[in-house]
C-alpha atoms as a PDB file:
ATOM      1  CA  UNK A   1      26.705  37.927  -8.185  1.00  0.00           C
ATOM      2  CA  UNK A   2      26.309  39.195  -4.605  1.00  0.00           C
ATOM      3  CA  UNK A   3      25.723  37.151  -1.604  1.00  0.00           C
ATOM      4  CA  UNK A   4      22.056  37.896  -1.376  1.00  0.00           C
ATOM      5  CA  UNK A   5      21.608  37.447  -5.288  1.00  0.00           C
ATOM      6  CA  UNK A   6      23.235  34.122  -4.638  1.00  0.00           C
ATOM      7  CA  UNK A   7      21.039  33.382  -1.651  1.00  0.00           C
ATOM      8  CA  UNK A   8      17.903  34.602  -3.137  1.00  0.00           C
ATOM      9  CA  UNK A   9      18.676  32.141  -6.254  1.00  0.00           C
ATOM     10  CA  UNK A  10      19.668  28.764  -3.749  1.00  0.00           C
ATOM     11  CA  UNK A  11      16.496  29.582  -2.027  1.00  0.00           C
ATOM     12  CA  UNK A  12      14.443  29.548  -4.999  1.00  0.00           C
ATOM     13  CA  UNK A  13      16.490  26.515  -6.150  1.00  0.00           C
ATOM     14  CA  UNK A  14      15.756  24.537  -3.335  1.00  0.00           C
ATOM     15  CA  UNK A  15      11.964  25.628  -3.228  1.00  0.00           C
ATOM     16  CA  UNK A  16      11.474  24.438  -6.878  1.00  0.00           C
ATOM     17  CA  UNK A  17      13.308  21.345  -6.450  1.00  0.00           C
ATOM     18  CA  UNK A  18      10.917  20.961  -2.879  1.00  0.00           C
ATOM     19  CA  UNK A  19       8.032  21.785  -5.077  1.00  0.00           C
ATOM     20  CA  UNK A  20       8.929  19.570  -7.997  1.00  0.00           C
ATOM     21  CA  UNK A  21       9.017  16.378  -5.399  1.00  0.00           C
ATOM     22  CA  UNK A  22       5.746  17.061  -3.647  1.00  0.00           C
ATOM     23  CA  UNK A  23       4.131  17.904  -7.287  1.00  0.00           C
ATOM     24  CA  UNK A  24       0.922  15.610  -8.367  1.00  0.00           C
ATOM     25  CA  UNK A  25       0.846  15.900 -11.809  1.00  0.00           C
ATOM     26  CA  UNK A  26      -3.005  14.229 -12.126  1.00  0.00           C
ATOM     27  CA  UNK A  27      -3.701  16.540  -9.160  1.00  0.00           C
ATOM     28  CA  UNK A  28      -2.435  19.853 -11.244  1.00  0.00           C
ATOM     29  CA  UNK A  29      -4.482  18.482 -14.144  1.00  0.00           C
ATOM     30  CA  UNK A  30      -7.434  18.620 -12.034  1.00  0.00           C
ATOM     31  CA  UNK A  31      -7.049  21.957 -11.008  1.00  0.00           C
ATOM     32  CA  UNK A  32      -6.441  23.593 -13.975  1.00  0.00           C
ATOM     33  CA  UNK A  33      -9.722  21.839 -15.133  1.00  0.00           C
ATOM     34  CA  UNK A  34     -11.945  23.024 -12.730  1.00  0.00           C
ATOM     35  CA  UNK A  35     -10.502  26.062 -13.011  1.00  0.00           C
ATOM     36  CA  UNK A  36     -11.489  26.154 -16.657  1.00  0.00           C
ATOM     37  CA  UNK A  37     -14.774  25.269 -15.329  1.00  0.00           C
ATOM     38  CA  UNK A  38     -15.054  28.432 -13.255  1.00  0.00           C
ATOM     39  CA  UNK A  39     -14.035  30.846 -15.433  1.00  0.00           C
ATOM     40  CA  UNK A  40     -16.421  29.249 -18.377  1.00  0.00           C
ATOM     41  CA  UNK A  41     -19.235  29.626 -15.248  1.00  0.00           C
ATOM     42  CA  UNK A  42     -18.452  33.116 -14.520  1.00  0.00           C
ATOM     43  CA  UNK A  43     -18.947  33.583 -18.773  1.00  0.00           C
ATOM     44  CA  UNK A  44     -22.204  32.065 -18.341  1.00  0.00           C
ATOM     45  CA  UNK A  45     -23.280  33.966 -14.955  1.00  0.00           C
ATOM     46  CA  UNK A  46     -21.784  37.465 -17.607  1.00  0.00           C
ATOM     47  CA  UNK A  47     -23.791  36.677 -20.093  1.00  0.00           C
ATOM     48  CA  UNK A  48     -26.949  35.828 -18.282  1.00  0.00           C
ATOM     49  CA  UNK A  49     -26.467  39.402 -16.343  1.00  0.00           C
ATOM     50  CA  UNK A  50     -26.032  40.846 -19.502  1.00  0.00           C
ATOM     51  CA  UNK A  51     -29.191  39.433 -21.342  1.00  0.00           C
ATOM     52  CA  UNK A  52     -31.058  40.483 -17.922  1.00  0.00           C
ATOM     53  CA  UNK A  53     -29.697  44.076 -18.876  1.00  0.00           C
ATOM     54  CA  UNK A  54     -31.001  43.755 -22.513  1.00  0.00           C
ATOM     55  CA  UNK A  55     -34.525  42.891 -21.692  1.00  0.00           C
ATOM     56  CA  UNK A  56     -34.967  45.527 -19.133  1.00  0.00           C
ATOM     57  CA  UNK A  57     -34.216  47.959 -21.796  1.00  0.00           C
ATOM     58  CA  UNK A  58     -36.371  46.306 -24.304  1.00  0.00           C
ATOM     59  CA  UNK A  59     -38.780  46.336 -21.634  1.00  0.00           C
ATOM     60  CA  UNK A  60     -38.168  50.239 -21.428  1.00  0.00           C
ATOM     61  CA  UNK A  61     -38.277  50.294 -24.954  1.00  0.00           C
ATOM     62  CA  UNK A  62     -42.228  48.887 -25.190  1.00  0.00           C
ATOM     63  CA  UNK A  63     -43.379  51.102 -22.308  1.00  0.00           C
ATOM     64  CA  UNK A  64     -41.377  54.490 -24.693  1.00  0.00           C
ATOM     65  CA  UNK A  65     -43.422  53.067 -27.720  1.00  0.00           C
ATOM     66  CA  UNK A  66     -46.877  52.896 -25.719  1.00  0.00           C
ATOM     67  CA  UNK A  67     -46.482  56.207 -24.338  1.00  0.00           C
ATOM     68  CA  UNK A  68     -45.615  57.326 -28.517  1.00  0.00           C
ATOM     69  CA  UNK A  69     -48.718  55.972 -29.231  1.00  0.00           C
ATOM     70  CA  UNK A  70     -50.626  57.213 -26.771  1.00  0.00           C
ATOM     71  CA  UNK A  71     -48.979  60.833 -27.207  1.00  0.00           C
ATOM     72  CA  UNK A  72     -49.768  60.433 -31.053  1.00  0.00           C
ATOM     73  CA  UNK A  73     -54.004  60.080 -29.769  1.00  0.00           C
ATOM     74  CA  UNK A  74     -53.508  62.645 -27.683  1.00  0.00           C
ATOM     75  CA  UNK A  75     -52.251  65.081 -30.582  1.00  0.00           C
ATOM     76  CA  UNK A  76     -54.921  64.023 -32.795  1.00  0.00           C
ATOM     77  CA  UNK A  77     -57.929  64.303 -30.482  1.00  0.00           C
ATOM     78  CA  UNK A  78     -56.318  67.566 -29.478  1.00  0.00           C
ATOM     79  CA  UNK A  79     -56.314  68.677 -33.233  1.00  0.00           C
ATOM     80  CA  UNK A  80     -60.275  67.501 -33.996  1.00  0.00           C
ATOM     81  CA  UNK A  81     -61.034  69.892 -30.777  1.00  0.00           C
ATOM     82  CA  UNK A  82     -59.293  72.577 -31.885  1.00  0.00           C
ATOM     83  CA  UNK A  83     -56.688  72.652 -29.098  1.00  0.00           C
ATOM     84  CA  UNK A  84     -53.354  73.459 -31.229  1.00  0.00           C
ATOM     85  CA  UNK A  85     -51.683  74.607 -27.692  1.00  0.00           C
ATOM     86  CA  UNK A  86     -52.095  70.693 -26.344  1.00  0.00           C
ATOM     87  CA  UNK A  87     -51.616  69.140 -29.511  1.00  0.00           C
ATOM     88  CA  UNK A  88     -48.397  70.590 -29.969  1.00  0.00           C
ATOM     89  CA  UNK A  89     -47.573  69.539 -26.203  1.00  0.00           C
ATOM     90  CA  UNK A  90     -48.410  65.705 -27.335  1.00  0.00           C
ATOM     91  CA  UNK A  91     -46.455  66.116 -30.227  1.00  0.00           C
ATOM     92  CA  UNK A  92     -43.036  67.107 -28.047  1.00  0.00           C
ATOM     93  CA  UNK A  93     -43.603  64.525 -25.582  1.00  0.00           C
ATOM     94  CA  UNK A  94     -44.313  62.095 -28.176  1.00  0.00           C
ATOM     95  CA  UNK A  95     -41.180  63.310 -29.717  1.00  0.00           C
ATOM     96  CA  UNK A  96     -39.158  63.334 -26.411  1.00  0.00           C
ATOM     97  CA  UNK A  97     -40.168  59.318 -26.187  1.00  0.00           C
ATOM     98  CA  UNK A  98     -38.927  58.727 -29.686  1.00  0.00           C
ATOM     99  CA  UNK A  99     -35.425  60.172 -28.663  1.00  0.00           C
ATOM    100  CA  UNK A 100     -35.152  57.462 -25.743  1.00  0.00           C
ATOM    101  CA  UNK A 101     -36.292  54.638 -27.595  1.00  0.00           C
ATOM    102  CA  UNK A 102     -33.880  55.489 -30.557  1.00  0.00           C
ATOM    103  CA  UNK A 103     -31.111  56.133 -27.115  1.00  0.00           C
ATOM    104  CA  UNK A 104     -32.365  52.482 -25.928  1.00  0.00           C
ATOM    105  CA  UNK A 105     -32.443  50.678 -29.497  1.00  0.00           C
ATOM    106  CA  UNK A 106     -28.317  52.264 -29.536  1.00  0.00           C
ATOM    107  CA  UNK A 107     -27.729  50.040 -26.005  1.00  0.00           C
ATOM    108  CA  UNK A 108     -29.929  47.310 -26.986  1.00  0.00           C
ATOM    109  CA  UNK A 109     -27.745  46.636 -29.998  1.00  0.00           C
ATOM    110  CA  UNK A 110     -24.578  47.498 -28.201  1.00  0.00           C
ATOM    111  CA  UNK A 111     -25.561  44.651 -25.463  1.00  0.00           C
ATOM    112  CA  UNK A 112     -26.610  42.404 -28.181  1.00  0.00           C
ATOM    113  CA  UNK A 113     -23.157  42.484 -30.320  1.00  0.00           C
ATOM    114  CA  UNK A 114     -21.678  42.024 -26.682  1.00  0.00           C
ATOM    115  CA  UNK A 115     -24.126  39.320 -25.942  1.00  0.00           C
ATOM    116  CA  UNK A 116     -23.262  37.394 -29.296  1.00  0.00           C
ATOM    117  CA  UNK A 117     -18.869  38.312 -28.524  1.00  0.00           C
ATOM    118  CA  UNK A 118     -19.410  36.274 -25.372  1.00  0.00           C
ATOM    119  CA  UNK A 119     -21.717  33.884 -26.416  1.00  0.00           C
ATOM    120  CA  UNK A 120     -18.957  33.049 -29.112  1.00  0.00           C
ATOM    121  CA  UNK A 121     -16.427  33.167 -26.771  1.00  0.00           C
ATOM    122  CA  UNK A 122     -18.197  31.035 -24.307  1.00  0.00           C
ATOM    123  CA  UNK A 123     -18.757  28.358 -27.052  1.00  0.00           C
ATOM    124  CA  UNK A 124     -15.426  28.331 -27.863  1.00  0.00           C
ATOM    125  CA  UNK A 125     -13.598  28.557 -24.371  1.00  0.00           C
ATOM    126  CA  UNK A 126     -16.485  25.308 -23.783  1.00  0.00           C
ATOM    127  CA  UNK A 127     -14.725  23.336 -26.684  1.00  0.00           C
ATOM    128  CA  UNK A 128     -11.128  24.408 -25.133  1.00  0.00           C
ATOM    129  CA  UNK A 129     -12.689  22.858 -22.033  1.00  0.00           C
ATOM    130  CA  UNK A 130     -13.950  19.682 -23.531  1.00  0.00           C
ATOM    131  CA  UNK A 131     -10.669  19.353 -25.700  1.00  0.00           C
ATOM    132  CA  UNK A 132      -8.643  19.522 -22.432  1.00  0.00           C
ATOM    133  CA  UNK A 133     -10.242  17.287 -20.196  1.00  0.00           C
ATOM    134  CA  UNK A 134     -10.127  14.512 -23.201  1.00  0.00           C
ATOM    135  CA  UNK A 135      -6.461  15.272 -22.600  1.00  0.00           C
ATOM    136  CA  UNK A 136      -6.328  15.345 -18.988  1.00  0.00           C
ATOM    137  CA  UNK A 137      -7.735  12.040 -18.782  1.00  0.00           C
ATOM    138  CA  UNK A 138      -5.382  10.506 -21.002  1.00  0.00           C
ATOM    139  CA  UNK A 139      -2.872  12.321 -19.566  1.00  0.00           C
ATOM    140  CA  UNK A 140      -3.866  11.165 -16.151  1.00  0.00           C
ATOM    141  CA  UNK A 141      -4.023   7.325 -17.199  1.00  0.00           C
ATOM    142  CA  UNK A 142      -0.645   7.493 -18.954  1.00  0.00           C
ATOM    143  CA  UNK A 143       1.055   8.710 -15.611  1.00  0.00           C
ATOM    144  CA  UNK A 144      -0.572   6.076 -13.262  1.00  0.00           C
ATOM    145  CA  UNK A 145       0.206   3.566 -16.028  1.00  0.00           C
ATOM    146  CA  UNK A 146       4.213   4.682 -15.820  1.00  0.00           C
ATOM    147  CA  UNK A 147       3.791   5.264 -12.209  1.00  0.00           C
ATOM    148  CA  UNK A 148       2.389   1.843 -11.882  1.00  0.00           C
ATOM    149  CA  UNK A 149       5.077   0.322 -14.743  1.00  0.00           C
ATOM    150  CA  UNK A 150       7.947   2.320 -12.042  1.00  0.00           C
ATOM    151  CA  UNK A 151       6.516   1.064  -8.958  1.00  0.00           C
ATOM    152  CA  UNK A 152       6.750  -2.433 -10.045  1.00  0.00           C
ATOM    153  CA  UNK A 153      10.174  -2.117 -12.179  1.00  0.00           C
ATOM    154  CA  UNK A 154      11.824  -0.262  -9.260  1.00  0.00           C
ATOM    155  CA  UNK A 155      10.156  -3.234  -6.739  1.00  0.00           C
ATOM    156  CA  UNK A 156      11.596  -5.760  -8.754  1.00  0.00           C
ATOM    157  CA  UNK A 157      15.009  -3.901  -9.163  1.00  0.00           C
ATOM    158  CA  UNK A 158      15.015  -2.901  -5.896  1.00  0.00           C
ATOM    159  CA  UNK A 159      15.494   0.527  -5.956  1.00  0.00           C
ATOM    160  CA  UNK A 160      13.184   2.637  -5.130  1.00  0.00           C
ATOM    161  CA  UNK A 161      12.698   3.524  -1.647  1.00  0.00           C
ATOM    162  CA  UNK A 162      10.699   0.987   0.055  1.00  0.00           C
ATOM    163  CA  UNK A 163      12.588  -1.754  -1.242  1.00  0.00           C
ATOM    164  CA  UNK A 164      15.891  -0.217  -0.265  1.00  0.00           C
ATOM    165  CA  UNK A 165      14.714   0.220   3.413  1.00  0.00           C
ATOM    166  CA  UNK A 166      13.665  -3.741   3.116  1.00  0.00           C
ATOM    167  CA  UNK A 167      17.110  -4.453   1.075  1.00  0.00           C
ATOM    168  CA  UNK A 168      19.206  -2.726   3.680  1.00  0.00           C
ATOM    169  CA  UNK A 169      17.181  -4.276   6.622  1.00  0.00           C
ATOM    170  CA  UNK A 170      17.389  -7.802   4.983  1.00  0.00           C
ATOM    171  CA  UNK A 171      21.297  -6.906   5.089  1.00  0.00           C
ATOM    172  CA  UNK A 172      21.230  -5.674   8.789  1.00  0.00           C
ATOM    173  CA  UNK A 173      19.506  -8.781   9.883  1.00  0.00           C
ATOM    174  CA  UNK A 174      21.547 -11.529   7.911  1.00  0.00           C
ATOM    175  CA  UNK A 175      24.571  -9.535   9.372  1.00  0.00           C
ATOM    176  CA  UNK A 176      22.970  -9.332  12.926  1.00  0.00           C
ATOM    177  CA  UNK A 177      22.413 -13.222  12.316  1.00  0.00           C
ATOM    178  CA  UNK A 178      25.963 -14.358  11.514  1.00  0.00           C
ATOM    179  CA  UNK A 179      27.660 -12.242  14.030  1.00  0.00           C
ATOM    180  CA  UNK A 180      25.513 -13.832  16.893  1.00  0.00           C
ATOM    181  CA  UNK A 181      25.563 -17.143  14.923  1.00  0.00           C
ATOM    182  CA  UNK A 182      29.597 -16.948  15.463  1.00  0.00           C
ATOM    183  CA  UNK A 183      29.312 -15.555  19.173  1.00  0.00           C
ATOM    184  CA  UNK A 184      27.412 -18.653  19.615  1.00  0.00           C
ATOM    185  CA  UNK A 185      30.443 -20.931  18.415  1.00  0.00           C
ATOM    186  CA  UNK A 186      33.146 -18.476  19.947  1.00  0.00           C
ATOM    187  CA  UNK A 187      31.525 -19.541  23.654  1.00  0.00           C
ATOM    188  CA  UNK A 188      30.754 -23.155  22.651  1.00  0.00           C
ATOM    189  CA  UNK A 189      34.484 -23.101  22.025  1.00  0.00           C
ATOM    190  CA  UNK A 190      35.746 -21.831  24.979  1.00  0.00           C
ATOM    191  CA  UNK A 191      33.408 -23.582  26.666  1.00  0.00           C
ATOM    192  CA  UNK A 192      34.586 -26.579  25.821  1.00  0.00           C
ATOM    193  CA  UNK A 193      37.913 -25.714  26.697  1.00  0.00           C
ATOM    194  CA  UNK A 194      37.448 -24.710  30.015  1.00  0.00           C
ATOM    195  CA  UNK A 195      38.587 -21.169  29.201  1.00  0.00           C
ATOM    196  CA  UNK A 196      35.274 -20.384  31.404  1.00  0.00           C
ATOM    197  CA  UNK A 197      35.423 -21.402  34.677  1.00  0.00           C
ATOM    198  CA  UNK A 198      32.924 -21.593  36.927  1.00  0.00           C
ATOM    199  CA  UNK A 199      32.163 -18.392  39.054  1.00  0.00           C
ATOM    200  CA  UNK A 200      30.808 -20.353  42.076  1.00  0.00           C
ATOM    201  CA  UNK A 201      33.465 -22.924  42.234  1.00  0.00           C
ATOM    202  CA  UNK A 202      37.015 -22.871  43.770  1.00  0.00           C
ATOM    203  CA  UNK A 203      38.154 -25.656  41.552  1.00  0.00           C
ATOM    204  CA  UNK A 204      40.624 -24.650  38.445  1.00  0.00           C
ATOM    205  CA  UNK A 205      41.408 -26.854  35.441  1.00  0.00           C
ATOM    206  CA  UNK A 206      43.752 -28.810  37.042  1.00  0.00           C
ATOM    207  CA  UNK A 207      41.364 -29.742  39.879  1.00  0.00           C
ATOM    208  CA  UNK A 208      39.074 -30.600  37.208  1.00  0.00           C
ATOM    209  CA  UNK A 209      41.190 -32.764  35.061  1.00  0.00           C
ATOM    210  CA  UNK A 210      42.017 -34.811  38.526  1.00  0.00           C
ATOM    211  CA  UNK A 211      38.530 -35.572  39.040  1.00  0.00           C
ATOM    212  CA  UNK A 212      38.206 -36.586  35.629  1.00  0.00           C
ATOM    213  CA  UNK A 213      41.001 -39.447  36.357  1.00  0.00           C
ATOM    214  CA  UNK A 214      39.425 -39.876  39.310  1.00  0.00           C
ATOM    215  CA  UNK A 215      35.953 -40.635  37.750  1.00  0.00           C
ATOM    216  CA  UNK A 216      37.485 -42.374  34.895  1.00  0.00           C
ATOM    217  CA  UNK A 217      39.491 -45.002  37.290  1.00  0.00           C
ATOM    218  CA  UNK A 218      36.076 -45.563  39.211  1.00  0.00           C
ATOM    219  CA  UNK A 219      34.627 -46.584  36.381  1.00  0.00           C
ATOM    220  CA  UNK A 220      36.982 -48.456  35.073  1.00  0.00           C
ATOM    221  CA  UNK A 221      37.044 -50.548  38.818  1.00  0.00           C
ATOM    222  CA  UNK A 222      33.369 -50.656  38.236  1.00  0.00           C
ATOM    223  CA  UNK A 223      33.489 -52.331  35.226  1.00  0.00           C
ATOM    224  CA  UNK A 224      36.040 -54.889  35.783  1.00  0.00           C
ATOM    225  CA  UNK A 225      33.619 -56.000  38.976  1.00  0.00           C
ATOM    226  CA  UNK A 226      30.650 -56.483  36.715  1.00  0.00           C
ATOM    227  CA  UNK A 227      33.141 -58.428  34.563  1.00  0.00           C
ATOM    228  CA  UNK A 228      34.266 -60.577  37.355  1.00  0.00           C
ATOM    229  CA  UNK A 229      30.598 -60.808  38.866  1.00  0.00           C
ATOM    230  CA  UNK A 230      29.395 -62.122  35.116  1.00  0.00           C
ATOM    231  CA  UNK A 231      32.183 -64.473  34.624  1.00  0.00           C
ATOM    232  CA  UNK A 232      31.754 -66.411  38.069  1.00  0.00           C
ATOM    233  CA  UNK A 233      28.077 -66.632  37.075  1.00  0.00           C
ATOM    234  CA  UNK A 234      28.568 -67.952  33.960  1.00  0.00           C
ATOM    235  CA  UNK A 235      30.742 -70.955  35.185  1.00  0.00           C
ATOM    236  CA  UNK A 236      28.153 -71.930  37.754  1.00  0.00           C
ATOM    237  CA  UNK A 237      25.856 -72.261  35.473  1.00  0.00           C
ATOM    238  CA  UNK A 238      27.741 -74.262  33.388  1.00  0.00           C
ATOM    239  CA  UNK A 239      28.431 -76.976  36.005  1.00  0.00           C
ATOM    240  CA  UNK A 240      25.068 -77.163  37.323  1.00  0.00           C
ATOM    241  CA  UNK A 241      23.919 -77.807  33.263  1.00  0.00           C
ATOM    242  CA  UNK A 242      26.309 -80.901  33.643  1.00  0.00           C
ATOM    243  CA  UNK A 243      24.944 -82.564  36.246  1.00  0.00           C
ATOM    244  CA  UNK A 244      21.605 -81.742  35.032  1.00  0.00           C
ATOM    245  CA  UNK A 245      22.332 -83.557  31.630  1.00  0.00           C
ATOM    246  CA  UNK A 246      23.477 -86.641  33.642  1.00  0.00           C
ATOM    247  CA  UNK A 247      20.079 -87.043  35.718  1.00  0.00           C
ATOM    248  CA  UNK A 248      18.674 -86.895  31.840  1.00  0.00           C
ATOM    249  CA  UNK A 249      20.157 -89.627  30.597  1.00  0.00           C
ATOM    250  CA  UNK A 250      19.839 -92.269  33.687  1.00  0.00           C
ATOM    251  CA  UNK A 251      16.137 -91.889  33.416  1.00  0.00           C
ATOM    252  CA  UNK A 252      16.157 -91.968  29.827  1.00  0.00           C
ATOM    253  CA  UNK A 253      18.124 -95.585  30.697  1.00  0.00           C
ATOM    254  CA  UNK A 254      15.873 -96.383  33.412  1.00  0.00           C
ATOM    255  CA  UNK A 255      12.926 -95.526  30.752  1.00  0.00           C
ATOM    256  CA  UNK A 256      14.316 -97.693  28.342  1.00  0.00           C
ATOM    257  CA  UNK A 257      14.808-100.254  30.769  1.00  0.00           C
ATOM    258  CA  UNK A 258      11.420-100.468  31.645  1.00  0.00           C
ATOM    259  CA  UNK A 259      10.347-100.711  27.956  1.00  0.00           C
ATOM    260  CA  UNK A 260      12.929-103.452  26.896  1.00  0.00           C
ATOM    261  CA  UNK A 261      11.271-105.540  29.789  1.00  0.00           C
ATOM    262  CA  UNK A 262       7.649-105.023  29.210  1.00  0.00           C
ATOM    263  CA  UNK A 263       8.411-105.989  25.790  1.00  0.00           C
ATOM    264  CA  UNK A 264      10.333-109.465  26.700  1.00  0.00           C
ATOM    265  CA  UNK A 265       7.465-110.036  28.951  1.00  0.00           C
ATOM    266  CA  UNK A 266       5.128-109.544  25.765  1.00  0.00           C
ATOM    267  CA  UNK A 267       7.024-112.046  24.027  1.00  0.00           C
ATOM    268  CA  UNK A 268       7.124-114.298  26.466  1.00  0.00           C
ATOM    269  CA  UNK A 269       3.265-114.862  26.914  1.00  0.00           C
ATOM    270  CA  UNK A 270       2.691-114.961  22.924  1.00  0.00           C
ATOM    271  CA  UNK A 271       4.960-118.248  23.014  1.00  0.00           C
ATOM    272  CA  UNK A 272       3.285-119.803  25.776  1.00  0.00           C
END
């Protein structure tokens, strides 16, 4: 095979394949249909020209046969006058008309078995129409039905196209995700080990670390005066809740005092 053989073959190749994918079956059914349909109309629009042709020569025809007739009175009334000379004229027109209407009854019946060859054919190419188009339309709802069935089996496999696209950018994100997910961590990381210093400071980690001992000790002085401050509050108020108690009980003797006299004074005027 030579290398335009070979070309001329990978080119047609590639154009059937091209052709095969862009390919509407229901849309090639459709064609072919109506183009059924037109050639069964240009049968009809044949036939109708040719019927038009058959009664113009039938029409012909009538007009011969008048003119036969009339031809035939002519000869006659020439004969009862005597006149042999225009008689015989009639006579050869008359007979001149009967050759074209036996010509025109030849293409008359030659139209008419055409006529009836077409009509038959028409008929039948009508049924070949009918016939198909009760099989295009099954045809046509059998493929949507296993387009349909693919669309979903292929959605729910994931395979076809779309869903590939989708799979492969559900797989770019979720890897997009971790990757920044673990950048995230890597810097929380070395932020929290100081491996990131800051740009506008002078300070480095040891710097740092010393104020951290230097904060720490602060606090710690801080909280051992609040610890003093709350202790020495606590013991004043403990001593001042002494004394209080004993001003509570020497009026609760003076009280009681006061009671055990008013009652010996009671006593003392029920005896008198």
């Amino acid at each position: 095979m030579g290398i335009l053989s070979r070309a001329s073959y990978v080119v047609r190749s590639k154009l059937n394949a091209l052709l095969n994918r862009a390919e509407d079956p229901t849309e090639t059914l459709d064609y072919s249909y109506e183009r059924m349909r037109d050639e069964l109309q240009e049968v009809k629009q044949g036939i109708a020209d040719l019927t038009t042709q058959k009664k113009r020569l039938e029409i012909q025809k009538r007009r011969l046969e008048e003119n036969v007739e009339k031809h035939n009175e002519q000869a006659r009334e020439a004969v009862r006058q005597d006149r042999d000379d225009l008689a015989r004229r009639a006579l050869e027109k008359k007979k001149e008309k009967m050759n074209q209407i036996e010509d025109l009854e030849g293409q008359i019946a030659d139209l008419q078995s055409t006529q009836d060859d077409l009509v038959e054919k028409k008929n039948e190419l009508q049924s070949r129409i009918e016939e198909f188009r009760t099989k295009k339309e099954t045809m046509k709802a059998r493929y949507e039905a296993a387009e349909a069935s693919t669309r979903v089996s292929e959605a729910m496999s994931g395979v076809g196209d779309e869903m590939s696209d989708v799979g492969r950018a559900l797989e770019r994100a979720e890897e997009r995700t971790d990757e920044m997910e673990a950048r995230a961590a890597a810097m929380d990381e070395l932020q929290e080990s100081g491996a990131f210093e800051d740009a506008l400071s002078d300070e480095d980690e040891i710097d740092r670390q010393l104020e951290a001992g230097r904060t720490e000790s602060e606090v710690e002085a801080e909280l051992e005066t609040l610890k003093s401050e709350l202790g020495t509050s606590e013991g004043s108020s403990d001593r001042s809740g002494g004394e209080g108690e004993v001003d509570v009980d020497a009026d609760v003797e003076a009280e009681l005092d006061e009671l055990r006299e008013s009652e010996n004074d009671e006593d003392t005027e029920e005896s008198a």
